[in-house]
C-alpha atoms as a PDB file:
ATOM      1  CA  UNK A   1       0.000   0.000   0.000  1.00  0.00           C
ATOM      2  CA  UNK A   2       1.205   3.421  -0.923  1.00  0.00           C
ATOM      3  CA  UNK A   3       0.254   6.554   1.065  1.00  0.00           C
ATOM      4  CA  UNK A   4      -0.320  10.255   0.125  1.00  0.00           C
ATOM      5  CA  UNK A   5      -0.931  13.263   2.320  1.00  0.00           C
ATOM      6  CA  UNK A   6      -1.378  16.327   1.683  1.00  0.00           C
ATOM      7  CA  UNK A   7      -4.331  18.104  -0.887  1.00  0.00           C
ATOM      8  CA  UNK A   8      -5.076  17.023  -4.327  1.00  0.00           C
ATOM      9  CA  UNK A   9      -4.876  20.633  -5.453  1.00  0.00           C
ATOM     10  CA  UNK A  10      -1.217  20.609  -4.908  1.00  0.00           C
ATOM     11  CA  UNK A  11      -0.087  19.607  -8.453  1.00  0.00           C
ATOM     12  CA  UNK A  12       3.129  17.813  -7.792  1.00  0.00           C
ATOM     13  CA  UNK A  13       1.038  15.142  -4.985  1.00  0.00           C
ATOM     14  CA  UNK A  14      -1.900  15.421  -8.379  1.00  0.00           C
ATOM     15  CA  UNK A  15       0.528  14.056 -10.693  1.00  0.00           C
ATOM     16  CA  UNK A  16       2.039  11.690  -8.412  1.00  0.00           C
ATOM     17  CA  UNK A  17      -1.496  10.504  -7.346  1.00  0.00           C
ATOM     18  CA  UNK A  18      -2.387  10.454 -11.305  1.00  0.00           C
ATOM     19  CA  UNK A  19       0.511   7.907 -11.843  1.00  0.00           C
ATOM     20  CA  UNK A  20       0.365   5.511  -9.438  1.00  0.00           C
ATOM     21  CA  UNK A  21      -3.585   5.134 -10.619  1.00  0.00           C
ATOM     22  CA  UNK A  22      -2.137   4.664 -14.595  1.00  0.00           C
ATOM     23  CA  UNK A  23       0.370   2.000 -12.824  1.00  0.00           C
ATOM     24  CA  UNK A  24      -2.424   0.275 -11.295  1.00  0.00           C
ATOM     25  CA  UNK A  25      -0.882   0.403  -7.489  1.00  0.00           C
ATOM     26  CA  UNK A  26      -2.815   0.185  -4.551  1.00  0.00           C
ATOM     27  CA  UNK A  27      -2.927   3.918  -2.890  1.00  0.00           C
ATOM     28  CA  UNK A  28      -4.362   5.311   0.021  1.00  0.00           C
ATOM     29  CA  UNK A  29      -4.733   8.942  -0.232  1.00  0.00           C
ATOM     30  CA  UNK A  30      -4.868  11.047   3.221  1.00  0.00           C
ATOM     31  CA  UNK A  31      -6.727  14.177   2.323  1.00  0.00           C
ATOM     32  CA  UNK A  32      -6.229  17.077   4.751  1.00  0.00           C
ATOM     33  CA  UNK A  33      -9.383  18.877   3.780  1.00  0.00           C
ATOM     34  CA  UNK A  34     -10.903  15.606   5.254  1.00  0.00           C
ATOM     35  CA  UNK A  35      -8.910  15.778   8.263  1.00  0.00           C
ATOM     36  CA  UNK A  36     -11.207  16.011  10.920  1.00  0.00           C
ATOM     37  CA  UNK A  37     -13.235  12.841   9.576  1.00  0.00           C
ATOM     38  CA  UNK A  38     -10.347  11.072   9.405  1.00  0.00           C
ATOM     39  CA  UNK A  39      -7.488   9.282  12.739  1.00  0.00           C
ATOM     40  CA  UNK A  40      -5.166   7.630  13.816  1.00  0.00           C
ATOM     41  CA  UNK A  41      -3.659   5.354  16.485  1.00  0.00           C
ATOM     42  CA  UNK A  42       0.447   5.068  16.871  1.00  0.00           C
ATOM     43  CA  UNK A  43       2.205   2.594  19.119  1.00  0.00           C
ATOM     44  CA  UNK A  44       5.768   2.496  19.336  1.00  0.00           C
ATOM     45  CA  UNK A  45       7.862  -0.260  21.077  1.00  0.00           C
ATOM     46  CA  UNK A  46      10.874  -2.320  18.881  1.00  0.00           C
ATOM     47  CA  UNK A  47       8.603  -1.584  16.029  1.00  0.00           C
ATOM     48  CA  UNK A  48       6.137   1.252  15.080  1.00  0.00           C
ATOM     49  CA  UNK A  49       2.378   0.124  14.438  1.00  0.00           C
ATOM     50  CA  UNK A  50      -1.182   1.654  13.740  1.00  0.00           C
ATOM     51  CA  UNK A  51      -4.137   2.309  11.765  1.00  0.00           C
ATOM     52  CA  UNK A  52      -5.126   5.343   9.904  1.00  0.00           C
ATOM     53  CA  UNK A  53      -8.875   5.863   9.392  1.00  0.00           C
ATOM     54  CA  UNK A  54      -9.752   7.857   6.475  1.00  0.00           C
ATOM     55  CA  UNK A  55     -13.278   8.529   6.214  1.00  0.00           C
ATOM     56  CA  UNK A  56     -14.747   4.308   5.728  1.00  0.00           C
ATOM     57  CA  UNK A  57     -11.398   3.528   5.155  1.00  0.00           C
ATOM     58  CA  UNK A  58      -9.196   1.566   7.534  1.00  0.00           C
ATOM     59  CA  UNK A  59      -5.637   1.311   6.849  1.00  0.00           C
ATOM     60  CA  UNK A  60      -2.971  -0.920   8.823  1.00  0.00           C
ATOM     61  CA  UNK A  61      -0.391   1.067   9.034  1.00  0.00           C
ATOM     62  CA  UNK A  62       1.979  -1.999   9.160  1.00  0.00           C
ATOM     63  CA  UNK A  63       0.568  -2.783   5.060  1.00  0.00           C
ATOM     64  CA  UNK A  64       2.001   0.780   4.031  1.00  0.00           C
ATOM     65  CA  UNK A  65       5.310   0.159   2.265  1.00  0.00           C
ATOM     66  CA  UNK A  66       5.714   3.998   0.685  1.00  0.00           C
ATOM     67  CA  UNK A  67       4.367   7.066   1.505  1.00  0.00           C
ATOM     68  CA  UNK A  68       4.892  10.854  -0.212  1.00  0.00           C
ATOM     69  CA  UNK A  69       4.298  13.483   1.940  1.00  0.00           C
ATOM     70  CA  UNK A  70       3.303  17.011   1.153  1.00  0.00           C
ATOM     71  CA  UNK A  71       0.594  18.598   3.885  1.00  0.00           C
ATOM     72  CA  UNK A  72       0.276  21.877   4.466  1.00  0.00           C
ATOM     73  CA  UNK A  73      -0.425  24.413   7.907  1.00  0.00           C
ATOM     74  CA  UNK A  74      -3.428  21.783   8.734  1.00  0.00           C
ATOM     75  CA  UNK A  75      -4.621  24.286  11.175  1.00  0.00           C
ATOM     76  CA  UNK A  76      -5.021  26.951   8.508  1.00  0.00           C
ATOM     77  CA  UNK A  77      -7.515  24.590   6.185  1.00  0.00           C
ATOM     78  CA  UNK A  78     -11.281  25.288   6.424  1.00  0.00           C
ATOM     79  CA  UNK A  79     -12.980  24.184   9.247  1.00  0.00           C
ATOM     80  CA  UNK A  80     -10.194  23.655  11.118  1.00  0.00           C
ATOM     81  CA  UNK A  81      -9.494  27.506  10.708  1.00  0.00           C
ATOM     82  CA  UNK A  82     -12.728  28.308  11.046  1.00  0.00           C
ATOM     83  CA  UNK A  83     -13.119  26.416  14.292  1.00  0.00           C
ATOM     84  CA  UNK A  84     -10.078  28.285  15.756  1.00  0.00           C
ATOM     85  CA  UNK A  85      -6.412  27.262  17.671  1.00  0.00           C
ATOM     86  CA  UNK A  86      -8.103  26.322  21.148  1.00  0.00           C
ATOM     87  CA  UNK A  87     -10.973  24.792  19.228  1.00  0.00           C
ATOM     88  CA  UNK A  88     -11.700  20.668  19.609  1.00  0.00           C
ATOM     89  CA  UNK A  89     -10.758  20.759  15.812  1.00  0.00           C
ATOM     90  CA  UNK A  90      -7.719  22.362  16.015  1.00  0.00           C
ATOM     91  CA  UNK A  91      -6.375  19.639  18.861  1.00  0.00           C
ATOM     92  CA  UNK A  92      -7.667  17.080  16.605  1.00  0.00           C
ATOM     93  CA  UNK A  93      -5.660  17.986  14.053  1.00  0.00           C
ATOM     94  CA  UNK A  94      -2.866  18.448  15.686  1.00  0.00           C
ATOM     95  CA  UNK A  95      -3.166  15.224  17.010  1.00  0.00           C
ATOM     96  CA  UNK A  96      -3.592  13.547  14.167  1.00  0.00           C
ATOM     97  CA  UNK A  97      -0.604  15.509  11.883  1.00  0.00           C
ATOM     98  CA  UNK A  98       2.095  14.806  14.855  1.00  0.00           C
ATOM     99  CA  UNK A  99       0.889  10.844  15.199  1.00  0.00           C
ATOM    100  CA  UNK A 100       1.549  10.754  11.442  1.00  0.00           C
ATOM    101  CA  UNK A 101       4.235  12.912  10.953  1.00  0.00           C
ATOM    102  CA  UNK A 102       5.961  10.696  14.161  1.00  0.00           C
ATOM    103  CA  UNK A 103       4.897   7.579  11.809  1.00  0.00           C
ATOM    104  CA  UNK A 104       6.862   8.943   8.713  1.00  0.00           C
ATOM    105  CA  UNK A 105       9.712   9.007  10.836  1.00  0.00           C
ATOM    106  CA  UNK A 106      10.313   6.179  12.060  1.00  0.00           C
ATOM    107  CA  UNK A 107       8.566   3.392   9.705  1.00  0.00           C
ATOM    108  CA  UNK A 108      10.286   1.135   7.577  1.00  0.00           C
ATOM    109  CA  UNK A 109       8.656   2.434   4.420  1.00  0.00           C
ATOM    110  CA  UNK A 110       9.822   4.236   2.212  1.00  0.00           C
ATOM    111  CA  UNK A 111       9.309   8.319   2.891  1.00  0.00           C
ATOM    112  CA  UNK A 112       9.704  11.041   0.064  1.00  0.00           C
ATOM    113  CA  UNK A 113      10.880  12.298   2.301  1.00  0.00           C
ATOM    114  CA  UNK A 114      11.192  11.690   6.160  1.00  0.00           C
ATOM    115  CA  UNK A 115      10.803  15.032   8.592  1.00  0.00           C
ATOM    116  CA  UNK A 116      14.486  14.951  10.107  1.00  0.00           C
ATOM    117  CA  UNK A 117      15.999  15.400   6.750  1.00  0.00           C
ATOM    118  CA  UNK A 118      13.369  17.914   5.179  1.00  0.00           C
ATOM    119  CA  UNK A 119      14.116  19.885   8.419  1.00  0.00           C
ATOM    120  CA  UNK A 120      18.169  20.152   6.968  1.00  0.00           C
ATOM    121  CA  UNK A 121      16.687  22.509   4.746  1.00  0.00           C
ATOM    122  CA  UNK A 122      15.816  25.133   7.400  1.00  0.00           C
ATOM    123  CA  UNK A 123      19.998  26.096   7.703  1.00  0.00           C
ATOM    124  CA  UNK A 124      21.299  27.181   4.553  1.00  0.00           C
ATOM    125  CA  UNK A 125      24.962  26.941   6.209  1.00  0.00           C
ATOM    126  CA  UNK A 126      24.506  23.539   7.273  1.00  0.00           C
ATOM    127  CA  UNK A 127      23.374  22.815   3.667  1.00  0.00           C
ATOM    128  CA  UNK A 128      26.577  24.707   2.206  1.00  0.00           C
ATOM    129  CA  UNK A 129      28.543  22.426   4.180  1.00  0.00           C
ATOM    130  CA  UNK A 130      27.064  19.060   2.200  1.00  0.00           C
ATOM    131  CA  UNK A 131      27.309  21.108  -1.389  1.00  0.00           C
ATOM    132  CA  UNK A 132      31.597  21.480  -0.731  1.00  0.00           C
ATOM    133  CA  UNK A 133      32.111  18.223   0.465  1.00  0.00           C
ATOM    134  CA  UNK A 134      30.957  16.865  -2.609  1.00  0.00           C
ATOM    135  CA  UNK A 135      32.844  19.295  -5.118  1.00  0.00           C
ATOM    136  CA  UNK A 136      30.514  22.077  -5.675  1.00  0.00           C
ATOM    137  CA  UNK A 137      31.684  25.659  -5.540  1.00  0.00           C
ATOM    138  CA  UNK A 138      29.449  27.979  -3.094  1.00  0.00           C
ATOM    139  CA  UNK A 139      28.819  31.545  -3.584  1.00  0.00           C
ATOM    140  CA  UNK A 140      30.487  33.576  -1.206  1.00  0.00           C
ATOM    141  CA  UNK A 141      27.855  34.223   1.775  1.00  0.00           C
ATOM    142  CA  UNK A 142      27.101  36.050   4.781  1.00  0.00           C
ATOM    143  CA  UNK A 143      24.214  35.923   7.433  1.00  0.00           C
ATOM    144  CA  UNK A 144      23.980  38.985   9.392  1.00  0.00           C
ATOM    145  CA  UNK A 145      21.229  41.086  10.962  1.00  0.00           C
ATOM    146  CA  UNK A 146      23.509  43.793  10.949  1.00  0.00           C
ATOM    147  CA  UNK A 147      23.215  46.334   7.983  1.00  0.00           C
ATOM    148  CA  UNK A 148      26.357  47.464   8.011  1.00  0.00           C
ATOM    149  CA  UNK A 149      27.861  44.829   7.880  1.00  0.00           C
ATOM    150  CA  UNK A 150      25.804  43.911   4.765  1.00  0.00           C
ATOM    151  CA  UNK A 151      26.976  47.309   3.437  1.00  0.00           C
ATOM    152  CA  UNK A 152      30.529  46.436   3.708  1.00  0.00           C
ATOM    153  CA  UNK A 153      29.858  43.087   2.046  1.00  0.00           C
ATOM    154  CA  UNK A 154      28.258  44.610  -0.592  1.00  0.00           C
ATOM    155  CA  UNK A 155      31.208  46.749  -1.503  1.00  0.00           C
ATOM    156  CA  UNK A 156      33.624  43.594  -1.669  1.00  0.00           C
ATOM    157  CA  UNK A 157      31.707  42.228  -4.144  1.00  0.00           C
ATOM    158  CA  UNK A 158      30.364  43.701  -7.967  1.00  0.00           C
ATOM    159  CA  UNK A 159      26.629  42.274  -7.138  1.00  0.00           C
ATOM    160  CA  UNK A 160      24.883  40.715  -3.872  1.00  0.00           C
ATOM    161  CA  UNK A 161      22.016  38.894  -4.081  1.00  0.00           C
ATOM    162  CA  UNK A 162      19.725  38.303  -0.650  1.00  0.00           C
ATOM    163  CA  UNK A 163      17.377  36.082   0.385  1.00  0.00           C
ATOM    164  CA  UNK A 164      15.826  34.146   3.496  1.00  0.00           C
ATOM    165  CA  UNK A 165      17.986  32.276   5.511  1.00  0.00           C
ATOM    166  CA  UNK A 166      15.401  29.957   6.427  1.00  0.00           C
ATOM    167  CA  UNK A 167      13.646  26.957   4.856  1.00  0.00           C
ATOM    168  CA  UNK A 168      10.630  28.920   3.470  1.00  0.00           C
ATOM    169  CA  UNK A 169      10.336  29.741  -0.025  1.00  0.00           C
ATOM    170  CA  UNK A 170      11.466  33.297  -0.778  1.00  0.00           C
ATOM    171  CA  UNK A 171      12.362  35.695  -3.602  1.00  0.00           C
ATOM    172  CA  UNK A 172      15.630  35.899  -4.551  1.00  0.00           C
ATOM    173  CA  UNK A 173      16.543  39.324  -5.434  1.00  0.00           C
ATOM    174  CA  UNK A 174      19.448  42.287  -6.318  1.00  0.00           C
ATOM    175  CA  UNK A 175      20.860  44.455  -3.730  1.00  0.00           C
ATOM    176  CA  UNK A 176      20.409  47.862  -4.744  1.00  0.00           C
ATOM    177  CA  UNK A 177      22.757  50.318  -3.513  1.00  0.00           C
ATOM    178  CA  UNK A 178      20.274  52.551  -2.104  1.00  0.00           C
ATOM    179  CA  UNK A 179      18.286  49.353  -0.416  1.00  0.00           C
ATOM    180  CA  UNK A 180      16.112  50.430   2.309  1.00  0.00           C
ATOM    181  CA  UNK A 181      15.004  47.156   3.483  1.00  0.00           C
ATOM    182  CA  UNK A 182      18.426  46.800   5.085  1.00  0.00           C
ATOM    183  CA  UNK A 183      16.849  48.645   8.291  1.00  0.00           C
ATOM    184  CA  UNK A 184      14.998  45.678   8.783  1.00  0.00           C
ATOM    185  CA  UNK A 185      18.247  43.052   9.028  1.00  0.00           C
ATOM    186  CA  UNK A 186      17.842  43.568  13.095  1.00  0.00           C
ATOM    187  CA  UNK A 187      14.402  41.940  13.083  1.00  0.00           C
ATOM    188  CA  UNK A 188      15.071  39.388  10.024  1.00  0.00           C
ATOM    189  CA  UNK A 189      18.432  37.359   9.503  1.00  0.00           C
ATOM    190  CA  UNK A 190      19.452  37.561   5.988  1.00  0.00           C
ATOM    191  CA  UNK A 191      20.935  35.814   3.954  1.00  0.00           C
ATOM    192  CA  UNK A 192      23.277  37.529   1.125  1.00  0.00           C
ATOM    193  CA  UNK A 193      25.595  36.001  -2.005  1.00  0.00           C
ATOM    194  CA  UNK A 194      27.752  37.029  -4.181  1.00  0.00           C
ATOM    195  CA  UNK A 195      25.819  36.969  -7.534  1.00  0.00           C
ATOM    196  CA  UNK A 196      27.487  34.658  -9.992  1.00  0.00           C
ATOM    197  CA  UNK A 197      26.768  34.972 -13.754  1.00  0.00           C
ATOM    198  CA  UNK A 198      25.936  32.318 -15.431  1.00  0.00           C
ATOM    199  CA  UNK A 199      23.186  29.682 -16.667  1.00  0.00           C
ATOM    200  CA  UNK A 200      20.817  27.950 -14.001  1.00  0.00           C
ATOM    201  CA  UNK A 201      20.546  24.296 -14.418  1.00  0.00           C
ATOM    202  CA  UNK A 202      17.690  22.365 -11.960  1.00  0.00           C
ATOM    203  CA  UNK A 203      18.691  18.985 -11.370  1.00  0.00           C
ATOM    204  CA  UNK A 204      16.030  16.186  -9.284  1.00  0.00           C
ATOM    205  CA  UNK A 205      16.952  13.255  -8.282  1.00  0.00           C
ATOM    206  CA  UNK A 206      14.852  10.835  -7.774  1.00  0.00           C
ATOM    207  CA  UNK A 207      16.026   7.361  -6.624  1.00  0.00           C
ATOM    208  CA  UNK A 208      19.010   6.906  -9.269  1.00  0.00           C
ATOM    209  CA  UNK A 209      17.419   8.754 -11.550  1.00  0.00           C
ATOM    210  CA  UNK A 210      18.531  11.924 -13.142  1.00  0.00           C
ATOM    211  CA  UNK A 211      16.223  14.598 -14.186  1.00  0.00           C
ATOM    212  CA  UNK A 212      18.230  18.206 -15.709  1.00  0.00           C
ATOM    213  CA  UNK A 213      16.890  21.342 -16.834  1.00  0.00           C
ATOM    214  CA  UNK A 214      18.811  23.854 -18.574  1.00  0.00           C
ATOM    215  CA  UNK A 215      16.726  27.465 -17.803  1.00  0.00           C
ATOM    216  CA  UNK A 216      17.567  30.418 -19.371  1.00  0.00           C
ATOM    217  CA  UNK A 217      15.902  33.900 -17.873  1.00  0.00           C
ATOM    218  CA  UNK A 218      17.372  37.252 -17.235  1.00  0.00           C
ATOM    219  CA  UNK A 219      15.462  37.609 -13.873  1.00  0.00           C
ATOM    220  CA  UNK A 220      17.238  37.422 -10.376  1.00  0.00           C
ATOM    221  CA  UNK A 221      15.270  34.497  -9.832  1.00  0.00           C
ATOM    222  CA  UNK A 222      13.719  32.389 -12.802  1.00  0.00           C
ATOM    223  CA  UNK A 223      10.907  31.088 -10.835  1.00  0.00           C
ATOM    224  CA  UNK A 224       9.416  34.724 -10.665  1.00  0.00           C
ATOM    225  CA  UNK A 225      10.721  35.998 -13.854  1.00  0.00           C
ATOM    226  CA  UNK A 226       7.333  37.067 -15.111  1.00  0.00           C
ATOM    227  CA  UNK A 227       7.500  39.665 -11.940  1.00  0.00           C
ATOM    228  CA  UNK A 228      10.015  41.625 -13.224  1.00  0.00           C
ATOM    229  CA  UNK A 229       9.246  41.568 -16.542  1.00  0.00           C
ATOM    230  CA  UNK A 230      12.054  38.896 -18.095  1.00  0.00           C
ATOM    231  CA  UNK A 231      11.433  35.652 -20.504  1.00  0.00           C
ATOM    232  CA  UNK A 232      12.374  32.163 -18.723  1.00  0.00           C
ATOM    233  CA  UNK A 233      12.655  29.234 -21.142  1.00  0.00           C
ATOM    234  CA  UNK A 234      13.634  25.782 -20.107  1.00  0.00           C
ATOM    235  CA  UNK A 235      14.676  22.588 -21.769  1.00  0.00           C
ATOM    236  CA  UNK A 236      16.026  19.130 -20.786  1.00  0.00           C
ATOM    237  CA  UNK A 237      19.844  18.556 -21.209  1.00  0.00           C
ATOM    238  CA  UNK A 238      22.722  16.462 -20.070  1.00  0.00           C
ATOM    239  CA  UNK A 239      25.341  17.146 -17.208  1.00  0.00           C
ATOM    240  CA  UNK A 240      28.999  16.011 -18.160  1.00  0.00           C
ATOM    241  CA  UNK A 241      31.009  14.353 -16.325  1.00  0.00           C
ATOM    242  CA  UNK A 242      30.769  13.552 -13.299  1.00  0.00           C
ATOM    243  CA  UNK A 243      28.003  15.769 -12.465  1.00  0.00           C
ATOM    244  CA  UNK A 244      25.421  13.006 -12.166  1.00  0.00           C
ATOM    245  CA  UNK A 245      27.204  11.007  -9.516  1.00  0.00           C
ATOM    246  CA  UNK A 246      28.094  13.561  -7.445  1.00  0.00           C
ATOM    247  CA  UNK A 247      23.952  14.851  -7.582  1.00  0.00           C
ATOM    248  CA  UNK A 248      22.922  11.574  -6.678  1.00  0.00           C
ATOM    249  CA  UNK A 249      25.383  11.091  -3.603  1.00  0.00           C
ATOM    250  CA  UNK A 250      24.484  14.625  -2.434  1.00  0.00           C
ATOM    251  CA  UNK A 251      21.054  13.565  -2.238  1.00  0.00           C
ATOM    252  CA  UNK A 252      22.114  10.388  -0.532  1.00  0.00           C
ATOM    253  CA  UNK A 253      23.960  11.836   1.733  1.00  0.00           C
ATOM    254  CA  UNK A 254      21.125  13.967   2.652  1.00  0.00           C
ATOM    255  CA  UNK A 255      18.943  11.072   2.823  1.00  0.00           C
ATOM    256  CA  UNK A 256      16.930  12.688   0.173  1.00  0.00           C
ATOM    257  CA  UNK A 257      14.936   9.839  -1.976  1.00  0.00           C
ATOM    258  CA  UNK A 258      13.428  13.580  -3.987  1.00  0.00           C
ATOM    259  CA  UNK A 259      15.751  16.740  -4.331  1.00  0.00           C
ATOM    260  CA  UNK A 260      15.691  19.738  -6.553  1.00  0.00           C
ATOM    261  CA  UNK A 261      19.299  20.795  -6.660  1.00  0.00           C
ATOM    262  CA  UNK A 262      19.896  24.188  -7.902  1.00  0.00           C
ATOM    263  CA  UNK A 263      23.238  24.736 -10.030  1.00  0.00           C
ATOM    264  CA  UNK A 264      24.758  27.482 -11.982  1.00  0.00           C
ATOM    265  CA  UNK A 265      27.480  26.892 -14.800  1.00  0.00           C
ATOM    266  CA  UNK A 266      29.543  29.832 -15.258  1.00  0.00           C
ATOM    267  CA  UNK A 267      30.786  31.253 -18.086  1.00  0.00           C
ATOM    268  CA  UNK A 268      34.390  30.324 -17.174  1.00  0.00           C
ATOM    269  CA  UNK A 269      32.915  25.921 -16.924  1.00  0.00           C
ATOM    270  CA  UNK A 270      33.068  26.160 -13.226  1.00  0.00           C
ATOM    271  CA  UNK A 271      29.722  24.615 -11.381  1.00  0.00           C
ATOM    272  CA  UNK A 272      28.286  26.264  -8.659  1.00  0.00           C
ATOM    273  CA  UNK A 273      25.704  24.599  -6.109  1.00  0.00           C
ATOM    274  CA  UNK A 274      22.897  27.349  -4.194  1.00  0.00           C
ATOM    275  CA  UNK A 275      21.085  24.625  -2.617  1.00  0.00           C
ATOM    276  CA  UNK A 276      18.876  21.146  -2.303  1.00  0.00           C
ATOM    277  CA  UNK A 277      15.224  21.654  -2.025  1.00  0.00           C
ATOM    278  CA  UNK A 278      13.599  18.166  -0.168  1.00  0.00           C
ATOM    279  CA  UNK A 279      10.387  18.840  -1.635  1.00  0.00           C
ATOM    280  CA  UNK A 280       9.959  20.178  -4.492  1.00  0.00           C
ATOM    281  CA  UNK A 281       7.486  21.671  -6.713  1.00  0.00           C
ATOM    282  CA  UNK A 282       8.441  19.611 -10.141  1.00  0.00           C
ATOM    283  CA  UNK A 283       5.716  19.784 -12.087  1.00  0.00           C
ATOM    284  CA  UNK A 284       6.984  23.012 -13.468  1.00  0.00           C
ATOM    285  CA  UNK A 285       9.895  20.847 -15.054  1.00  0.00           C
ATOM    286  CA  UNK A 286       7.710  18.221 -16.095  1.00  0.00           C
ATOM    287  CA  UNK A 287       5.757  20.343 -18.454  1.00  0.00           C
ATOM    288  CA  UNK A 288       8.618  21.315 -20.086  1.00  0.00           C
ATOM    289  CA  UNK A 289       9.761  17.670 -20.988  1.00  0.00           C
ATOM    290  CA  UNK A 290      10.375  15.742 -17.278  1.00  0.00           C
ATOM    291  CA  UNK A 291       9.006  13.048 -16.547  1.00  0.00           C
ATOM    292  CA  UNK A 292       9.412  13.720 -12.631  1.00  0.00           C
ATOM    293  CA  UNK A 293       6.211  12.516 -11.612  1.00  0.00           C
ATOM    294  CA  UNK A 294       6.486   9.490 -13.147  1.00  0.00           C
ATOM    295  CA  UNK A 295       9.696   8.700 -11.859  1.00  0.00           C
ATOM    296  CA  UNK A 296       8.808   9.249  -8.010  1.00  0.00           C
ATOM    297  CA  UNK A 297       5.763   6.965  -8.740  1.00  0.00           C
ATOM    298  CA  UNK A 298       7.795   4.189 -10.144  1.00  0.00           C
ATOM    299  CA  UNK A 299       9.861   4.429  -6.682  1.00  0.00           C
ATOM    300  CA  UNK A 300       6.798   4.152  -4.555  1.00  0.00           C
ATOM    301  CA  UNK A 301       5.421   1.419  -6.728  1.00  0.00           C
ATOM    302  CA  UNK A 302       9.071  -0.423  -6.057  1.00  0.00           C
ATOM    303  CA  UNK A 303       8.362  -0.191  -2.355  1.00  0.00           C
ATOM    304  CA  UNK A 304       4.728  -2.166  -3.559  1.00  0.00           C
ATOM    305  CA  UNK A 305       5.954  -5.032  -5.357  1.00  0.00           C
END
């Protein structure tokens, strides 16, 4: 049995979802619109046991051999949010997410991907660390939440680029001389790089596979290049060398079964590494020639057999 949590709305779980029905494998889908007619029951000793109730359904939790996890803020869906934070809901469902999220942890299935290494992805320096020690060149960096010591940084450099430190999606974007938002550093660490020319490459691995993207955009940050008024194109293409390998054991040694690794190839060949996203949003890719989705179905179905 394979499991899926999170909201069909969210295209990459969609496609996933869509997949594994084409295959023919047995699914169970945990849908957290439906969480509060849904449960669960957890017990922990030398193994971890259960059973998930999803609507009529029953699942032993013992029976799931894969699982692909994607939920969102429970709290903030619907009832739930209508109901309130010291609402019976809302301790429902927080109930129920930690009992499942404490299930994804430590089963023996297969989890794309487990909690304690999504959470890796919530210090960019701990990150950076992973990216050099398997051969990938790292913008120069600093974290500060002092401005003027992002001023002087700035002036060592020909272009900065800034962006959250954290784990949670943000803009990537140009430091302007005259940047006001630097009075803010004291109340929001910040992250800021060096900007490095060159051509983005997005790179997922999934399982052994290899997925590459070549994406050409004059934008600070492709993903929002309609923003500032730039072109993006993408296309599949090949990495040389090496370059395969050393994505696959990065994501391996992040115990990573899905990563989006973000490269840049520089005009002068040399391949830089920004960082490994454990969950993401691929279906962007896969309409531009990917077969992503299929691929991280084929790897839950492998847990099925």
């Amino acid at each position: 049995m394979i499991l899926l949590w999170g909201l069909l709305q969210d295209m990459p779980l969609a496609r996933v979802h869509a997949e594994l029905q084409r295959l023919g494998a047995p699914v169970v889908f945990v849908d957290q619109r439906a969480v509060l007619d849904s449960g669960i029951r957890v017990e922990v000793d030398d193994d971890i046991r259960g059973v998930l109730t999803v609507g009529d359904v029953e699942v032993d939790l013992m029976d799931v051999t894969a699982a692909y996890v994607r939920p969102y803020d429970s709290w903030r869906i619907g009832a739930v949010a209508r109901a309130g934070r010291d609402s019976d809901e809302c301790r429902h469902t927080a109930q129920f997410d930690d009992s499942l999220w404490l299930w994804c942890e430590l089963t023996a299935a297969r989890v794309v991907n487990r909690p304690s290494r999504m959470a890796g992805n919530a210090s960019k320096p701990r990150q950076s660390t992973a990216l050099r020690a398997h051969g990938f060149r790292v913008p120069d960096t600093l974290i500060t939440t002092d401005a003027d010591e992002a001023r002087a940084f700035a002036a060592g450099h020909e272009s900065v680029v800034y962006k959250s430190v954290s784990g949670v999606r943000s803009i990537v974007s140009r430091l302007r001389p005259d940047e006001e938002r630097l009075a803010d550093l004291a109340w929001c660490p910040t992250q800021f790089q060096e900007h490095v020319p060159g051509v983005d490459y997005r790179v997922h691995v999934v399982g052994d596979d290899v997925f590459c993207s070549r994406i050409e955009s004059g934008a600070d940050d492709y993903r929002y290049a309609a923003r500032q008024g730039a072109e993006v194109s993408l296309s599949p293409a090949c990495l040389p060398d090496d370059l395969p390998d050393r994505c696959r054991e990065l994501a391996a040694d992040l115990g990573l079964p899905l990563a989006g690794i973000d490269l840049r190839l520089t005009p002068d060949a040399a391949w830089y590494c920004f960082e490994v996203n454990p969950s993401p949003a691929f279906t962007f890719y896969d309409r531009h020639g990917q077969d992503i989705a299929g691929s991280v179905a084929r790897l839950l179905q492998a847990e099925a057999a």
